[in-house]
Protein backbone atom coordinates (compact mmCIF):
# COMPACT_ATOMS: atom_id res chain seq x y z
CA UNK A 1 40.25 15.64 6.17
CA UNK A 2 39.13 11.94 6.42
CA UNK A 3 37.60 9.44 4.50
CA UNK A 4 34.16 9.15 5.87
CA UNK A 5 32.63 5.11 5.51
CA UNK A 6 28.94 4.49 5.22
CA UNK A 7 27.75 1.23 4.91
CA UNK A 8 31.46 -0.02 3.72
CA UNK A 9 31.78 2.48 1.09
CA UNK A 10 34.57 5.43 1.23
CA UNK A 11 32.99 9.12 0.53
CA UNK A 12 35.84 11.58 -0.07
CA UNK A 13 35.71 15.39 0.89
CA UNK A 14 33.98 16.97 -2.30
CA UNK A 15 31.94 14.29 -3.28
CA UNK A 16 28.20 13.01 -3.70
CA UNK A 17 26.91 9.36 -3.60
CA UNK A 18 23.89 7.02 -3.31
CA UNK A 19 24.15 3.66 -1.58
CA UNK A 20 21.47 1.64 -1.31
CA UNK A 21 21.50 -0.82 2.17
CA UNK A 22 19.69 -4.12 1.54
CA UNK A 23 17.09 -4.96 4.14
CA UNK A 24 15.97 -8.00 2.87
CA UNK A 25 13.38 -9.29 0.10
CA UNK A 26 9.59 -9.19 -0.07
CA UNK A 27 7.82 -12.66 -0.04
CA UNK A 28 8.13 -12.25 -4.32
CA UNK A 29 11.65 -12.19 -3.72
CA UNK A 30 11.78 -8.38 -4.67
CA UNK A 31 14.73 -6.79 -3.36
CA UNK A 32 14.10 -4.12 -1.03
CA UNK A 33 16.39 -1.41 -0.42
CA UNK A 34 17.16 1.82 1.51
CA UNK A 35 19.21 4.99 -0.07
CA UNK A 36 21.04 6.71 1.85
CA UNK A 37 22.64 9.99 0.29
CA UNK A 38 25.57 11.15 1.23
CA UNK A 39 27.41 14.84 0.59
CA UNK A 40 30.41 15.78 1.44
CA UNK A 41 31.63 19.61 1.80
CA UNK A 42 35.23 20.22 0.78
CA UNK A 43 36.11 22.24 4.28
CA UNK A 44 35.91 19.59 7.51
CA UNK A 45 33.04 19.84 9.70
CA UNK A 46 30.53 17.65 11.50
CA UNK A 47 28.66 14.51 10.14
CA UNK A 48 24.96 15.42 10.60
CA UNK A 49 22.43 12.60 9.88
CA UNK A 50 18.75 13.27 8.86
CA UNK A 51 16.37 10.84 8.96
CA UNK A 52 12.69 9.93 8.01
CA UNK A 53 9.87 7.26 7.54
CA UNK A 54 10.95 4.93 10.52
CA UNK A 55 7.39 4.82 10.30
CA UNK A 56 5.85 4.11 6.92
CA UNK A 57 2.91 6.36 7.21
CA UNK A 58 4.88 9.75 8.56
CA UNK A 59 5.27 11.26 4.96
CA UNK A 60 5.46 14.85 6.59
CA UNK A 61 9.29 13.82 7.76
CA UNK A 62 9.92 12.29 3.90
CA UNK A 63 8.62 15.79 2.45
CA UNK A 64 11.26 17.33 4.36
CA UNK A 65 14.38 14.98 3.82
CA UNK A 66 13.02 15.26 0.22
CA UNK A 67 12.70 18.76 -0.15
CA UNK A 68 16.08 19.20 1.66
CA UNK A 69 17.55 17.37 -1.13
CA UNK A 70 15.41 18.75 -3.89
CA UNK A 71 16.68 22.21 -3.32
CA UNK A 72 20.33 21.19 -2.52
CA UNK A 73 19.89 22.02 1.15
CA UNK A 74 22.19 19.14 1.76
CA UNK A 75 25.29 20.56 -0.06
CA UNK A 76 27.00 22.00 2.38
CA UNK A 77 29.78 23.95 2.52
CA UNK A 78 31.88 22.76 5.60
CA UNK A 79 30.99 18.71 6.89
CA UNK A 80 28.75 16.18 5.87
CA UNK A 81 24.65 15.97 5.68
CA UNK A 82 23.50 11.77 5.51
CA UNK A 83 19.91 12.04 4.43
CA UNK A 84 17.80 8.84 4.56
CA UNK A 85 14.25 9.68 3.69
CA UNK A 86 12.89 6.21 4.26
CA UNK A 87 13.87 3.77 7.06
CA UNK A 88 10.82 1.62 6.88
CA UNK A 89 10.50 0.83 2.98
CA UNK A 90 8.04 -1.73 4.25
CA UNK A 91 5.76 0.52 6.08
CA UNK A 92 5.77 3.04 3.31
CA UNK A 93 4.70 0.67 0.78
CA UNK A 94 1.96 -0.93 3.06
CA UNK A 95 0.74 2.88 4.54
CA UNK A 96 1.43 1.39 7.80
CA UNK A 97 3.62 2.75 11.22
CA UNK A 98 5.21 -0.54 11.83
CA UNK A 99 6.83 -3.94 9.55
CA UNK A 100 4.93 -6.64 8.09
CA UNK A 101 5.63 -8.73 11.07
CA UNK A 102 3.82 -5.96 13.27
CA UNK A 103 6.56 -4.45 14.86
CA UNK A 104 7.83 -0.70 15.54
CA UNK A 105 11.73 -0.47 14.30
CA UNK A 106 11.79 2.36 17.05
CA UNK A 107 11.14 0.16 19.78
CA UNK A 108 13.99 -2.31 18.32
CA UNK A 109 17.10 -0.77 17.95
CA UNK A 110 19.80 -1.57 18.22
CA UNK A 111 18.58 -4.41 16.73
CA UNK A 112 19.82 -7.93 15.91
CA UNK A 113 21.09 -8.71 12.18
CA UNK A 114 19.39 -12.48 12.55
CA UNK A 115 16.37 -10.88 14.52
CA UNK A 116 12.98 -10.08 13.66
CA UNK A 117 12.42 -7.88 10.91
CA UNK A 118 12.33 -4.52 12.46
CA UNK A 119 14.85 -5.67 14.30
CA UNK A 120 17.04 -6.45 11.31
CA UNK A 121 16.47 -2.95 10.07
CA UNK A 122 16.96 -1.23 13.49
CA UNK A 123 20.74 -3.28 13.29
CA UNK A 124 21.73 -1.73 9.89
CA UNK A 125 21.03 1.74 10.95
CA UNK A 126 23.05 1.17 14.15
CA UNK A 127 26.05 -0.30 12.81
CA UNK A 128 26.07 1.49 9.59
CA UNK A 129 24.68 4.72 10.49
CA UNK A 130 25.44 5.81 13.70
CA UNK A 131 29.31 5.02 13.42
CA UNK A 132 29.61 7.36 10.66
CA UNK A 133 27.62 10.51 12.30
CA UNK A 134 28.66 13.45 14.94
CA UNK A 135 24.39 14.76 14.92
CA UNK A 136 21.24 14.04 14.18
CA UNK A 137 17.49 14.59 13.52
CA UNK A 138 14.98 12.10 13.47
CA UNK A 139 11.89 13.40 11.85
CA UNK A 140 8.50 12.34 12.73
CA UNK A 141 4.30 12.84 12.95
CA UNK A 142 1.87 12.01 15.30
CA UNK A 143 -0.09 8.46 15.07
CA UNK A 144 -2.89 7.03 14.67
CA UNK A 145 -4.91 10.26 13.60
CA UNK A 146 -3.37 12.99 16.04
CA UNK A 147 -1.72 15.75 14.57
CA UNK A 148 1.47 17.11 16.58
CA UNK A 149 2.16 20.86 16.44
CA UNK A 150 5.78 21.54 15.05
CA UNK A 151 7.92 20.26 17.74
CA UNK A 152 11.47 19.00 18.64
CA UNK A 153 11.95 16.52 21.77
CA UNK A 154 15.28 15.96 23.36
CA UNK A 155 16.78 15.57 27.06
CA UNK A 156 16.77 19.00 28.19
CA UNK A 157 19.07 18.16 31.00
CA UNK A 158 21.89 17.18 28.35
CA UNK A 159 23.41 20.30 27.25
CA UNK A 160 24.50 19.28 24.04
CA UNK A 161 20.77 17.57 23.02
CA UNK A 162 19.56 21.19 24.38
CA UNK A 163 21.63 23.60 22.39
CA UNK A 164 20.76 21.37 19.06
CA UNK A 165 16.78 21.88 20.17
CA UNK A 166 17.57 25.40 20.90
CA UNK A 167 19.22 26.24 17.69
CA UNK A 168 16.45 24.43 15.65
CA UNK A 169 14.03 26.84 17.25
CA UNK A 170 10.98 25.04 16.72
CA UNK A 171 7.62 26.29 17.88
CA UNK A 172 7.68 24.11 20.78
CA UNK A 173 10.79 22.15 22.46
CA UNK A 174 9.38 19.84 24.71
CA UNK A 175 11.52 17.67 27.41
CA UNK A 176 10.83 14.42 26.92
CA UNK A 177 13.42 11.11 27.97
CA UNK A 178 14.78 8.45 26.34
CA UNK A 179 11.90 5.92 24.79
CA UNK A 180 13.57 2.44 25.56
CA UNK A 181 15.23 0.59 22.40
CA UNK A 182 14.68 3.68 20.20
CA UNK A 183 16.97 5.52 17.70
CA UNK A 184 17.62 8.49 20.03
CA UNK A 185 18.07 6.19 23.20
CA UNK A 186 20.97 3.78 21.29
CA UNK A 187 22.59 6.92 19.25
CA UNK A 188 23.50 8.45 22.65
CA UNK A 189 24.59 5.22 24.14
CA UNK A 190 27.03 5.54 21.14
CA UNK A 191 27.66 9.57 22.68
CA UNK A 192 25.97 10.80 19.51
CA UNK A 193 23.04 13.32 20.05
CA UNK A 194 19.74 13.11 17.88
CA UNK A 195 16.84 15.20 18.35
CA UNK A 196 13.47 14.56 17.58
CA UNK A 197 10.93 16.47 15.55
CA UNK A 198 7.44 15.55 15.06
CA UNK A 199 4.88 17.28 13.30
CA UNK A 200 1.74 16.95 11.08
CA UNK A 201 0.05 13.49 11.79
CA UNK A 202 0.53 10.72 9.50
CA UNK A 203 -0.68 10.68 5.90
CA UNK A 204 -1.21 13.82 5.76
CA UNK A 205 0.47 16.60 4.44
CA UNK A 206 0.84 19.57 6.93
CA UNK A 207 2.58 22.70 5.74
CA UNK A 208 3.48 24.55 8.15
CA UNK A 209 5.02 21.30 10.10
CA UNK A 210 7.12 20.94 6.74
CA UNK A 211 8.25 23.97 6.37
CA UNK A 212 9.44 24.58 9.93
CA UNK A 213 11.11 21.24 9.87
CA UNK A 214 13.11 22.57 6.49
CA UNK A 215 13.50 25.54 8.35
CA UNK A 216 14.81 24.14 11.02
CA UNK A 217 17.42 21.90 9.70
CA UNK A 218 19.07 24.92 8.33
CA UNK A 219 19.32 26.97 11.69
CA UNK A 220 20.75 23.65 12.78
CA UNK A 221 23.05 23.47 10.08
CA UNK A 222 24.21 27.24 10.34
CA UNK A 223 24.63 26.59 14.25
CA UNK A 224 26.81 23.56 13.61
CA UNK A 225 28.81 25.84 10.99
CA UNK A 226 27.86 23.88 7.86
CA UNK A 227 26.05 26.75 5.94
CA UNK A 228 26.73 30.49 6.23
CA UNK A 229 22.70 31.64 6.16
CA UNK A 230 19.81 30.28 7.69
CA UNK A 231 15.98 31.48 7.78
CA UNK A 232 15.11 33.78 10.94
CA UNK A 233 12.54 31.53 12.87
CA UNK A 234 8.94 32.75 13.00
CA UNK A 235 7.45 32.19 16.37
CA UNK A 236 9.35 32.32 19.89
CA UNK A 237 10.16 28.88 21.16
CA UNK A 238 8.54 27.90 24.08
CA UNK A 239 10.43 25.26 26.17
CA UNK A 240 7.75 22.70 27.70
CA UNK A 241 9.05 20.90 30.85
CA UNK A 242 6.02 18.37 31.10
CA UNK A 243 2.86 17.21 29.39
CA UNK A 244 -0.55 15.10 29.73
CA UNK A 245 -3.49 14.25 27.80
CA UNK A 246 -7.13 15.14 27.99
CA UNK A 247 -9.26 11.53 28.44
CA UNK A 248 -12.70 11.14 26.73
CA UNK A 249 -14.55 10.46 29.97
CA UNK A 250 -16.98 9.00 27.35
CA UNK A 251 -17.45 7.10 24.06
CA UNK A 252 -19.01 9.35 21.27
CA UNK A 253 -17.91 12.06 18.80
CA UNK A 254 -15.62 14.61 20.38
CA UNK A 255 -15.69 17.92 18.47
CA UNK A 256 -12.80 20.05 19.43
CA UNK A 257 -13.10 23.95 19.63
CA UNK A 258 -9.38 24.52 19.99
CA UNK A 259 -6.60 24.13 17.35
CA UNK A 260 -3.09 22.54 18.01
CA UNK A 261 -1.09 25.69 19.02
CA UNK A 262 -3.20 27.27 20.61
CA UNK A 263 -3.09 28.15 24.59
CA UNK A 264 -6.02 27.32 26.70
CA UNK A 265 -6.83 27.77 30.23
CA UNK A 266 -7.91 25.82 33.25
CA UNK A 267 -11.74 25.29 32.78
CA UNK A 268 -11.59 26.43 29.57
CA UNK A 269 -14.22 24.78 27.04
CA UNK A 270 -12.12 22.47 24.40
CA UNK A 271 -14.94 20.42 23.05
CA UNK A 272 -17.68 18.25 23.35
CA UNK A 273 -18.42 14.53 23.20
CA UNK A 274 -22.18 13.83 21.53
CA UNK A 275 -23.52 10.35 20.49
CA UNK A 276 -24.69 10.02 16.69
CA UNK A 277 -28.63 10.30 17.16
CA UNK A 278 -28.58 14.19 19.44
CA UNK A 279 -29.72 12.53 22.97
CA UNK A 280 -26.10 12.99 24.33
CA UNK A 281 -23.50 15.58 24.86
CA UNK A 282 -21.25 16.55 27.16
CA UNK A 283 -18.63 19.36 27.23
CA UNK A 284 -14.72 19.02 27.20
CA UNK A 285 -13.25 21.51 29.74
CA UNK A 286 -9.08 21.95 30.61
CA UNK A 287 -8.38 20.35 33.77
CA UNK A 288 -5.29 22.62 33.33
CA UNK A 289 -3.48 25.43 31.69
CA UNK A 290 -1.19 24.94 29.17
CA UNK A 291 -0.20 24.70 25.00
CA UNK A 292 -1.90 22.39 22.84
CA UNK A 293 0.75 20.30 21.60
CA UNK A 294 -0.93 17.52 20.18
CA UNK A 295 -4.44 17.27 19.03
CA UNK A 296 -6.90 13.99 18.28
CA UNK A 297 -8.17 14.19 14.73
CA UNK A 298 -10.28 10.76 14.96
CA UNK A 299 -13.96 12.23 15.91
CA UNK A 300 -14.91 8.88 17.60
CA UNK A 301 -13.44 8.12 20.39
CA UNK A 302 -13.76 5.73 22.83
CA UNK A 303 -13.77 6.39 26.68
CA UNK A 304 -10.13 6.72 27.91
CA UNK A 305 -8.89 8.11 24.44
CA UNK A 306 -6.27 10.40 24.08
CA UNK A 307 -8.28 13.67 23.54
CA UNK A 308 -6.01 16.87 23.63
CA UNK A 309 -2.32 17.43 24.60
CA UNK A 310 -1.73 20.00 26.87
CA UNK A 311 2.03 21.17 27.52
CA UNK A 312 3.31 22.75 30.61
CA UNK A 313 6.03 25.52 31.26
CA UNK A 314 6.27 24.17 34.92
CA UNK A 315 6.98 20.48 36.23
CA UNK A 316 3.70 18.69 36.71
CA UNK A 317 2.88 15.36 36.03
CA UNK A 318 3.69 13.54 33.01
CA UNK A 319 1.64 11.32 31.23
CA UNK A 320 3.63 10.30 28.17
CA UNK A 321 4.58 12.28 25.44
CA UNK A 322 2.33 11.12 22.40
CA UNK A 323 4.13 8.90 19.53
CA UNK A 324 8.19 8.89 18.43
């Protein structure tokens, strides 16, 4: 077996290290920096990188790095598991998605090492990170109040990004494409395959996404032959080709009847969008069928909000596929 180097720093076959990459300092002059830990199996086997918090306020993906670690999910017996559980120390500390300078490190990479500061951070996890890894999974939550049921996103069409999804077995796999200058787009310019999973919305603890991310990880890790024993998945996996959002036709308070998970049909009553004083209301109905994949938590909404995710089994027309 080889030496494996993260961030200039040997790890041998057997062993189990911290290193901490410095970012950069706070105005104070604070040091801030990211740990990265690293174990090694003693048998050779892939490199698989798990990562979290590339935005500050998606503590679900955190839980899950952290509970990964807590219960020694990481020590593997054959390869390597690289577990970061915070990207964006900055975002964490502020309870915010993106930098101080306002923007997203997953819209940055690969990043410049004199850029701006997401951009700075975007370059260390590309040159330090991605080098040093065969896999990946880049855990996330939906923004800005919408919860995302427990799903994984990858190119379906790439048979290697689809056998990861498949063997991760989420609830959902949906087929979504590269997002321009983001972690998933640059590790496979490298020929390195990361998956996505999102679930929960940000700051806010969600079980079940959680547990089915920890879940996951391990039929993952049994697939890749790291670990011998995995938990059975729960649900069926439903592969969804394409996806669109319900628009508030109107400003107001929308009041869902549905829950993320759930499968509705065309006409089907989802809600209804009242003003605060009871002289207004009007009904939320499915222009289509389809699974609710991602779900608006935020009560007021303005007109042309993103109301309710529907996904699709067929191809129909895509209109974005909620936050990475």
């Amino acid at each position: 077996m080889k030496d494996l180097t993260i961030a200039s720093q040997i790890i041998r076959p057997g062993e189990s290290t911290e290193i901490n990459i410095n970012i950069a300092r706070l105005p104070s002059r604070t040091l801030i920096d990211t740990p990265i830990y690293v174990y090694r199996g003693l048998e050779d086997g892939p490199v698989l990188s798990l990562t979290a918090g590339m935005h500050g306020d998606e503590i679900n993906g955190m839980e899950i790095v952290r509970r990964i670690l807590d219960n020694g999910y990481n020590k593997v017996k054959r390869g390597t598991v690289v577990c970061i559980p915070i990207i964006n120390m900055y975002g964490f500390l502020n309870y915010s998605r993106e930098v101080p300078d306002g923007k997203d490190i997953n819209r940055s990479f690969p990043g410049s090492k004199s850029g701006s500061l997401a951009s700075r951070v975007a370059w260390h996890v590309t040159h330090e990170i991605i080098p040093a890894i065969d896999y990946g999974i880049d855990f996330h939550t939906g923004g800005a109040m919408r919860t995302n049921y427990p799903q994984v996103r990858c190119v379906m069409q790439d048979q290697k990004n689809a056998e990861l999804a498949m063997a991760f077995h989420a609830p959902y796999t949906i087929d979504s494409p590269f997002r321009p200058h983001s972690l998933r787009q640059t590790a496979a310019k490298h020929e390195k395959n990361i998956i996505v999973y999102e679930g929960g919305e940000s700051i806010r603890y969600d079980q079940q996404a959680i547990e089915e991310g920890v879940n996951g990880t391990l039929r993952l890790m049994k697939h890749l032959n790291m670990i011998d024993e995995a938990p059975a998945p729960a649900v069926e996996n439903k592969i969804i080709w394409s996806s669109s959002w319900i628009r508030a036709k109107y400003a107001g308070l929308f009041q869902p009847v549905i829950q993320s998970g759930e499968f509705v049909k065309k006409n089907q009553l989802i809600g209804a969008i009242t003003d605060p004083f009871g002289s207004f209301k009007e009904t939320v109905k499915s222009p289509a069928s389809g699974y609710v994949v991602g779900l608006n938590n935020n009560p007021v909404v303005n007109a042309g909000d993103a109301l309710v995710h529907l996904g699709y089994n067929d191809v129909c027309k895509i209109d974005g596929h909620g936050e990475e």
